[in-house]
C-alpha atoms as a PDB file:
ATOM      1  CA  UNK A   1     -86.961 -59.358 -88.232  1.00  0.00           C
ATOM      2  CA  UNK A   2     -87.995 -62.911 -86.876  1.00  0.00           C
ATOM      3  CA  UNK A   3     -90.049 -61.010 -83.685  1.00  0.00           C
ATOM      4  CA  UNK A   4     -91.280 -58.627 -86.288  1.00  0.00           C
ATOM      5  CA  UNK A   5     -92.673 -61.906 -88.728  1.00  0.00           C
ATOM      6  CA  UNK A   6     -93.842 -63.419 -85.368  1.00  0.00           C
ATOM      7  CA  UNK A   7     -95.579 -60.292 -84.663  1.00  0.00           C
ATOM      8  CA  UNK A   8     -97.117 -60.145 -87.780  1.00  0.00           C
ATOM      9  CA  UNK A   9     -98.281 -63.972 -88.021  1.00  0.00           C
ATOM     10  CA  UNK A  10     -99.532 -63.441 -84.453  1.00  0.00           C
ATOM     11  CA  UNK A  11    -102.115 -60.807 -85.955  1.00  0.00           C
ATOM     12  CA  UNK A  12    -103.262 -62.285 -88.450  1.00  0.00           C
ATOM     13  CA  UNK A  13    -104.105 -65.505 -86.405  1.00  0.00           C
ATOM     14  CA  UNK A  14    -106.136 -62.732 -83.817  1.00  0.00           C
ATOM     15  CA  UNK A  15    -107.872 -61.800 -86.849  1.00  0.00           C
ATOM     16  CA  UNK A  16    -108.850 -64.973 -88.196  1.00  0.00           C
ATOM     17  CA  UNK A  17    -109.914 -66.167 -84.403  1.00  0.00           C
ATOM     18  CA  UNK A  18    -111.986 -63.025 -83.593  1.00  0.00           C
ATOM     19  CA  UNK A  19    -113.501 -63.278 -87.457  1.00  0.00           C
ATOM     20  CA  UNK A  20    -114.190 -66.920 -86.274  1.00  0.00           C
ATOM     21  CA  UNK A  21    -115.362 -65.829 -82.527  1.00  0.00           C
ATOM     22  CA  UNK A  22    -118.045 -63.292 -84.405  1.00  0.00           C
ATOM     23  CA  UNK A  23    -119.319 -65.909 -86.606  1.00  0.00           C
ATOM     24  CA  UNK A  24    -120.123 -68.219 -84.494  1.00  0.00           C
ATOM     25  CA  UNK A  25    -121.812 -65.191 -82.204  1.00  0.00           C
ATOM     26  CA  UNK A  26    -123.786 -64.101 -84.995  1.00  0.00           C
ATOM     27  CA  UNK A  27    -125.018 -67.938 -85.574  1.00  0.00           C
ATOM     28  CA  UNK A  28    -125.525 -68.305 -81.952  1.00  0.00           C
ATOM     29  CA  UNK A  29    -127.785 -65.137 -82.058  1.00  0.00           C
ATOM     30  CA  UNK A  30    -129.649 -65.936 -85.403  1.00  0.00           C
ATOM     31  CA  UNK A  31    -130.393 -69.627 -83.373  1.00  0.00           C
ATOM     32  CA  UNK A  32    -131.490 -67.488 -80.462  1.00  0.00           C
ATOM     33  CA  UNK A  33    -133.775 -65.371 -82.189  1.00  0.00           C
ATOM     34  CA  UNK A  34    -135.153 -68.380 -83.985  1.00  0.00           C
ATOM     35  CA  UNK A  35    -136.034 -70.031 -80.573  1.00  0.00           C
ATOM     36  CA  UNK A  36    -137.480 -66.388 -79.228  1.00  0.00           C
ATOM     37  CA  UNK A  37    -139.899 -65.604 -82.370  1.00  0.00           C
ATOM     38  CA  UNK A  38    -141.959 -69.587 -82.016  1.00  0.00           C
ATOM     39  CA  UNK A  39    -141.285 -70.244 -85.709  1.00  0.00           C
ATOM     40  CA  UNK A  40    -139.676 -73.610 -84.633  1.00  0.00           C
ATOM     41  CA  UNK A  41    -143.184 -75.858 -83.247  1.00  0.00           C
ATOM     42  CA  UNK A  42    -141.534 -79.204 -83.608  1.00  0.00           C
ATOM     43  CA  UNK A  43    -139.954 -80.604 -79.972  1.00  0.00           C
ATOM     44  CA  UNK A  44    -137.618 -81.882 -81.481  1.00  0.00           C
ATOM     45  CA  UNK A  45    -136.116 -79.190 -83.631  1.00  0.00           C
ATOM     46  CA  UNK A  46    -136.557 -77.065 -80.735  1.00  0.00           C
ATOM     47  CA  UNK A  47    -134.872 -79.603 -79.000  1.00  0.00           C
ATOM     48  CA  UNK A  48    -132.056 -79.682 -81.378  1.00  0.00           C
ATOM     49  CA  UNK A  49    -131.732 -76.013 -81.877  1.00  0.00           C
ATOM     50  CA  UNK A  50    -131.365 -75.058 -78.019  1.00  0.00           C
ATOM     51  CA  UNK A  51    -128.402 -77.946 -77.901  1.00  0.00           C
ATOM     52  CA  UNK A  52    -126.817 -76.173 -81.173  1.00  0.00           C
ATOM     53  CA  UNK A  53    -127.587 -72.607 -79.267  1.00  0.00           C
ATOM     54  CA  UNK A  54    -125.347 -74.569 -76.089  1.00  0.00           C
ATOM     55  CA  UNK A  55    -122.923 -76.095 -78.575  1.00  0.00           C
ATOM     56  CA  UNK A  56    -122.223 -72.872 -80.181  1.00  0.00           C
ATOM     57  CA  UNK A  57    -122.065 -70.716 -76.592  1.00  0.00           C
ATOM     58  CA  UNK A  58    -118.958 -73.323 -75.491  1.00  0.00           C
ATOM     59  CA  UNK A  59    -117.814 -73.309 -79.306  1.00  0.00           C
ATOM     60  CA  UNK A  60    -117.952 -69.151 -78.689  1.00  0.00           C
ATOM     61  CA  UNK A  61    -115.707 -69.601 -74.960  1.00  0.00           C
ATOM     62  CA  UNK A  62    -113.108 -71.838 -76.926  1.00  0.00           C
ATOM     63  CA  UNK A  63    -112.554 -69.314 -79.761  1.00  0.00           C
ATOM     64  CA  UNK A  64    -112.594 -66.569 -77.075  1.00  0.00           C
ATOM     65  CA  UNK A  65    -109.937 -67.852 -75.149  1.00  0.00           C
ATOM     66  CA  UNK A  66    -107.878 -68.663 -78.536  1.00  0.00           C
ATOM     67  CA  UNK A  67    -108.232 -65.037 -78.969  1.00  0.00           C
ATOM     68  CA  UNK A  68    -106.965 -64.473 -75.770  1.00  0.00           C
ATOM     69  CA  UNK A  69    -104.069 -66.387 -75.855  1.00  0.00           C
ATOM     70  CA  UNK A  70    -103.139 -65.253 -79.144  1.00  0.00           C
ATOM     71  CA  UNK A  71    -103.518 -61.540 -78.039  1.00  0.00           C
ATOM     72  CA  UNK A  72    -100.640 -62.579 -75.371  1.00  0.00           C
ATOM     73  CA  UNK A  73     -98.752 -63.861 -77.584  1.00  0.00           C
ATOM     74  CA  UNK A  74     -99.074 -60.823 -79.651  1.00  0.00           C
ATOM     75  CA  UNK A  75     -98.044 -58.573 -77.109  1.00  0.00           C
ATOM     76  CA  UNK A  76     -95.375 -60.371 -75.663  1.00  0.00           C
ATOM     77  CA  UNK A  77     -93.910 -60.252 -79.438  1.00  0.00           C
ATOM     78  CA  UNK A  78     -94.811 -56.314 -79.782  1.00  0.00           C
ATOM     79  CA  UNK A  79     -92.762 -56.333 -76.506  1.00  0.00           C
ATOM     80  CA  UNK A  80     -89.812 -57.983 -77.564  1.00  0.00           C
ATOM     81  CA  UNK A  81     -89.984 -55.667 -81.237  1.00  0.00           C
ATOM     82  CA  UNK A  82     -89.989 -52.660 -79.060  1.00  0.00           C
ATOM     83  CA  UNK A  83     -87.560 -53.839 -77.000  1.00  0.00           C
ATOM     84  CA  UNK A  84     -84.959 -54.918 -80.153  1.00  0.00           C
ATOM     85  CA  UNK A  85     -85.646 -52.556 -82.331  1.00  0.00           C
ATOM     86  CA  UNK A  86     -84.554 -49.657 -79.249  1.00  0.00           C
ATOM     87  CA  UNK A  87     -81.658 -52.102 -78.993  1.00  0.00           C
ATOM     88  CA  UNK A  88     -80.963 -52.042 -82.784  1.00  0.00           C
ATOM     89  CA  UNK A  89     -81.073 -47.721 -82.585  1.00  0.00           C
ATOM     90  CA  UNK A  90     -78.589 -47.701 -79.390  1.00  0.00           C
ATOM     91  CA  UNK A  91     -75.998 -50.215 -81.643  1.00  0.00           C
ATOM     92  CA  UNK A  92     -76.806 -48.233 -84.473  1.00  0.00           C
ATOM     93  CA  UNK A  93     -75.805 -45.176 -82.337  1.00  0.00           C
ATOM     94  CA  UNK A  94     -72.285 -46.401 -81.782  1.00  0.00           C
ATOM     95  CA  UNK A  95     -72.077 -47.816 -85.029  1.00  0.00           C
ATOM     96  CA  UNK A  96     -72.504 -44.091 -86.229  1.00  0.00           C
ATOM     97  CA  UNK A  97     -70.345 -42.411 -83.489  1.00  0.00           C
ATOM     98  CA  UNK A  98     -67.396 -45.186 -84.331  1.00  0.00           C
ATOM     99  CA  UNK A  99     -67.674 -44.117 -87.832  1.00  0.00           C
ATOM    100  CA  UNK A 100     -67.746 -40.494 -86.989  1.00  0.00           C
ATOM    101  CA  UNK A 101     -64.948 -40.904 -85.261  1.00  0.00           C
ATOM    102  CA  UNK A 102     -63.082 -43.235 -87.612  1.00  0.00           C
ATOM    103  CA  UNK A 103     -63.708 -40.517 -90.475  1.00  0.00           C
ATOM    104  CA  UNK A 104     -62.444 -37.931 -88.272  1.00  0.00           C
ATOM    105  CA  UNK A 105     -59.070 -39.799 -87.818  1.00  0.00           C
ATOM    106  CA  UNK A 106     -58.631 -40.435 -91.337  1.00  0.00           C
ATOM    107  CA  UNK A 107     -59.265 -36.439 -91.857  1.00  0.00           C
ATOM    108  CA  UNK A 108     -56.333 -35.792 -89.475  1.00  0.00           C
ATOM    109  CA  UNK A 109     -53.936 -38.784 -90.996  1.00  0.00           C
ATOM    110  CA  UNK A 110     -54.079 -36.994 -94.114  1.00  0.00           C
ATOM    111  CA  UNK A 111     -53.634 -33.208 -92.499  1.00  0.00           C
ATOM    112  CA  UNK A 112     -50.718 -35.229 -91.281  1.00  0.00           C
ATOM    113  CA  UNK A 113     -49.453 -37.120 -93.957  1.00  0.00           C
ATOM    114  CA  UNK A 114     -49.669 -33.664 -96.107  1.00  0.00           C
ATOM    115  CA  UNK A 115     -47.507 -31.869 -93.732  1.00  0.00           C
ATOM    116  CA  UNK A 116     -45.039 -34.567 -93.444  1.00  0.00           C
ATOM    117  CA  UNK A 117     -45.033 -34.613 -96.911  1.00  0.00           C
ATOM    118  CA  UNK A 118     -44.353 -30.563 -97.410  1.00  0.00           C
ATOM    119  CA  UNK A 119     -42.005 -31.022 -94.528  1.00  0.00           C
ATOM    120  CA  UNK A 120     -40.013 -34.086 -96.322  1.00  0.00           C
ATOM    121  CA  UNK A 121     -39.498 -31.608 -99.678  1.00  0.00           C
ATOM    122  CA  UNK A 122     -38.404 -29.262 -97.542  1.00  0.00           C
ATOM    123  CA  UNK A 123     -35.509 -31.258 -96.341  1.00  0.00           C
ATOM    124  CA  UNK A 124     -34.607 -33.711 -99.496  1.00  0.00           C
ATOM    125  CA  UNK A 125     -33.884 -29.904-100.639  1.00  0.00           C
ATOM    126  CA  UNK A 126     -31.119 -29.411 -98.549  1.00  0.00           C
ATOM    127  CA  UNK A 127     -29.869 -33.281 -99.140  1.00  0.00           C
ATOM    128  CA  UNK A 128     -27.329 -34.462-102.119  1.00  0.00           C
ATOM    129  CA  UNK A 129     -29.080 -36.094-104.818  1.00  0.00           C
ATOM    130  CA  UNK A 130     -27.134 -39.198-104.449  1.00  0.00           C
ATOM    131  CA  UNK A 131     -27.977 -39.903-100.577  1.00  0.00           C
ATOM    132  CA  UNK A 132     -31.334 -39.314-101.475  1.00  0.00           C
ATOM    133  CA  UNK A 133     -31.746 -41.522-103.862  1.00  0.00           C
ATOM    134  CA  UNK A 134     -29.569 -44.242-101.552  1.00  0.00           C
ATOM    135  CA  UNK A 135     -31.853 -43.075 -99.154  1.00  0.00           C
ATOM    136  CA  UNK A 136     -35.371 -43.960-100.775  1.00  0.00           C
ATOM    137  CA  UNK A 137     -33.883 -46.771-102.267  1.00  0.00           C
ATOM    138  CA  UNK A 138     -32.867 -48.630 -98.462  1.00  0.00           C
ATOM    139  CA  UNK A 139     -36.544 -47.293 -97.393  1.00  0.00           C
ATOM    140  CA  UNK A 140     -37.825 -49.918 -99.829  1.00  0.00           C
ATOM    141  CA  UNK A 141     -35.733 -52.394 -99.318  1.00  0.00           C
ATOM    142  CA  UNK A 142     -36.454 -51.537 -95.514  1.00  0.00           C
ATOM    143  CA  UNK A 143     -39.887 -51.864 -94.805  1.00  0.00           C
ATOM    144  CA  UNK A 144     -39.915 -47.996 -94.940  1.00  0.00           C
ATOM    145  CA  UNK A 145     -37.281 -46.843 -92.844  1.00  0.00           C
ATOM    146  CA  UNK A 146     -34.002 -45.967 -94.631  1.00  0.00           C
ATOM    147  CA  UNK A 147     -31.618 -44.540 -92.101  1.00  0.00           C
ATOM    148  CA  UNK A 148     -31.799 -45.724 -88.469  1.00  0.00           C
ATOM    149  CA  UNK A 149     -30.320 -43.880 -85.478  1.00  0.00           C
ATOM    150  CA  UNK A 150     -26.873 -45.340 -83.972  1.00  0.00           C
ATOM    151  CA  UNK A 151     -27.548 -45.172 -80.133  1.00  0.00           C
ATOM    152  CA  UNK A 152     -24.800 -46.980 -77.694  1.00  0.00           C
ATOM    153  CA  UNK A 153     -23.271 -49.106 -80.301  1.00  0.00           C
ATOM    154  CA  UNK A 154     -26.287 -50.082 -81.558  1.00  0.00           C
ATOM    155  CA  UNK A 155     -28.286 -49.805 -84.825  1.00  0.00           C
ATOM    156  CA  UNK A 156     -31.973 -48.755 -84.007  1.00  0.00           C
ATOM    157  CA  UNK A 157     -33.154 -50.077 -87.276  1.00  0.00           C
ATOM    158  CA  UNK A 158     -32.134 -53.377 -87.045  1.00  0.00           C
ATOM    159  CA  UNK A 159     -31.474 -53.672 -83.243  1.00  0.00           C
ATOM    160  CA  UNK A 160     -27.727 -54.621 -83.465  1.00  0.00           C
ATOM    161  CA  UNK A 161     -25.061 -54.390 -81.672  1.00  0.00           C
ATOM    162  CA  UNK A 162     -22.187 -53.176 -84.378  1.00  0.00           C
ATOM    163  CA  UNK A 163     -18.480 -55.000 -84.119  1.00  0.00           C
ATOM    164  CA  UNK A 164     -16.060 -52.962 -82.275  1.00  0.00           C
ATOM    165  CA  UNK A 165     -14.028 -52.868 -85.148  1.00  0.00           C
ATOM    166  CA  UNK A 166     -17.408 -51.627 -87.259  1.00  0.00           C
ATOM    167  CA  UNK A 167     -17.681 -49.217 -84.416  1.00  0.00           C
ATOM    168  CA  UNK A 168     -14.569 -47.644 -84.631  1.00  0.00           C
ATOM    169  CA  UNK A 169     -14.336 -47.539 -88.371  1.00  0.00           C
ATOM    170  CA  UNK A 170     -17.398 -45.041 -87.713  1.00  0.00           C
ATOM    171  CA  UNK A 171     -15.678 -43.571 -84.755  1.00  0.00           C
ATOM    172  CA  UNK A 172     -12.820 -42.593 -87.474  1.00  0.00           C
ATOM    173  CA  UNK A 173     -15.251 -41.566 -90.236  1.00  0.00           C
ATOM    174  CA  UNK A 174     -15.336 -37.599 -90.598  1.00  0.00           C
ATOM    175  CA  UNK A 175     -18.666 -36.297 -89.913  1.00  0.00           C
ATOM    176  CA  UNK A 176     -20.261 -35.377 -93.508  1.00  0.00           C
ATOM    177  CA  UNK A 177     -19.227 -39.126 -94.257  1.00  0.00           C
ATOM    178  CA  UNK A 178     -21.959 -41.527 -94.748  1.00  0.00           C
ATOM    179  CA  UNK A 179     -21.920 -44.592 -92.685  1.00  0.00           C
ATOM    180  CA  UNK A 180     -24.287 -47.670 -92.397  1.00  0.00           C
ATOM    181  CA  UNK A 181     -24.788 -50.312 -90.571  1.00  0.00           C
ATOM    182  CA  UNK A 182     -23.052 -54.068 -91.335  1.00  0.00           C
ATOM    183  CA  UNK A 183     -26.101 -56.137 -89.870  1.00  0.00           C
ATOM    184  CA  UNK A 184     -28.926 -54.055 -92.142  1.00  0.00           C
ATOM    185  CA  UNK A 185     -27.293 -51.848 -94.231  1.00  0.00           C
ATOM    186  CA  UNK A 186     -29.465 -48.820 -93.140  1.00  0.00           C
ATOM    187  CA  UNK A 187     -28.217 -45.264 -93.297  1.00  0.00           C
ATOM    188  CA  UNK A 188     -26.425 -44.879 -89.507  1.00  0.00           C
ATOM    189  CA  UNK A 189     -27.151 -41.386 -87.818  1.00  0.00           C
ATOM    190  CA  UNK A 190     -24.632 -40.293 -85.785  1.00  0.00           C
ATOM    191  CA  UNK A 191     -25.341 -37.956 -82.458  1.00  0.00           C
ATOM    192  CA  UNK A 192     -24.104 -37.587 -78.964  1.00  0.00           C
ATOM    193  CA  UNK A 193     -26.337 -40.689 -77.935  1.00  0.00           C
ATOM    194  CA  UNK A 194     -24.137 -42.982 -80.414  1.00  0.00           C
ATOM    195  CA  UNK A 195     -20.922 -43.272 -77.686  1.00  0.00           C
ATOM    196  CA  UNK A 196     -18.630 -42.398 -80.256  1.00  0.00           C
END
C-alpha cells in the first residue's frame, strides 16, 4: 500500500513537472516568435527578451531533468508494486492452500468423530447402566479418559506403579469385577499385558 501511495504521489509530481516543463516551452516559443516576427525595435527589450528566451531554455533543462528523475523514481516504485503485489498473490496462495487444507481436516475430524460416536452407542449397548454412568462420570473428572489400561503393574492413565498388595487384590478379583486404580481412581482394564 505504501509503494502503491508512493507510486501514485510519484505521478502526480511527473505531471505537475511535465505541465510545468510545457509551460515554460510554450513561453520560451511565444518569446521566440516575438524575437523572429521584428515587433520588438527597442535594443533593449530585444536585449531583455533574448536573456528571458536563455533564462527560460536553462529554466526548460532544470524542469526536464526533474521530470527525469521523477520518472525514475516512478518506475523504480512501479517496480517494487509489481514486485509485492506478485509477492502478496504467492502468500495469498498458501494462505488459501493452508485453509484448504485446514477445512479438509476439519471435514475428516467430524467423519471421525461421527463414527466414533455411532461406534461408542454401539458398545455403551452392550455395557451395564451403572459402569456406564461410573464410566462417564471418571471421564469428567479425568480430563476425558475414564478407564485406563493396567499394563505391568502399572496404571496407563495415571502412570503408576500400583502397591503389590493393590496388585494382588486385582490379581484375586474375578474377571467381570470392576477394579480401579488407588493413585487415580480410573476404571483398570485388565489383559494379558497387565502381569497378573
Amino acid at each position: 500500500m505504501a509503494v502503491q501511495t508512493e507510486e501514485s504521489d510519484c505521478a502526480r509530481e511527473q505531471t505537475k513537472a511535465e505541465q510545468d516543463v510545457d509551460q515554460v516551452r510554450q513561453r520560451a516559443t511565444r518569446d521566440q516568435q516575438r524575437l523572429d516576427s521584428g515587433a520588438v525595435t527597442s535594443p533593449k527589450d530585444l536585449e531583455n527578451l533574448q536573456r528571458e528566451i536563455v533564462s527560460l531554455a536553462k529554466r526548460q533543462g532544470d524542469l526536464e531533468d526533474i521530470v527525469l528523475e521523477v520518472m525514475e523514481r516512478r518506475e523504480s516504485a512501479q517496480e517494487r508494486t509489481a514486485e509485492l503485489t506478485e509477492r502478496v498473490g504467492s502468500v495469498q496462495g498458501k494462505i488459501d492452500d493452508a485453509t484448504a487444507r485446514r477445512e479438509a481436516a476439519y471435514e475428516t475430524l467430524d467423519a471421525d468423530e461421527a463414527t466414533a460416536e455411532k461406534e461408542r452407542e454401539v458398545v455403551s449397548a452392550t455395557i451395564p447402566a451403572d459402569l456406564l454412568k461410573l464410566y462417564d462420570k471418571l471421564r469428567q473428572q479425568q480430563g476425558g479418559i475414564g478407564a485406563a489400561k493396567l499394563y505391568q503393574r502399572t496404571c496407563q492413565g495415571c502412570r503408576q506403579e500400583l502397591a503389590i498388595t493393590d496388585f494382588n487384590e486385582i490379581r484375586a478379583a474375578a474377571p467381570d469385577t470392576v477394579v480401579r486404580c488407588e493413585n487415580c481412581r480410573r476404571i483398570l482394564v485388565r489383559t494379558s499385558d497387565s502381569g497378573l
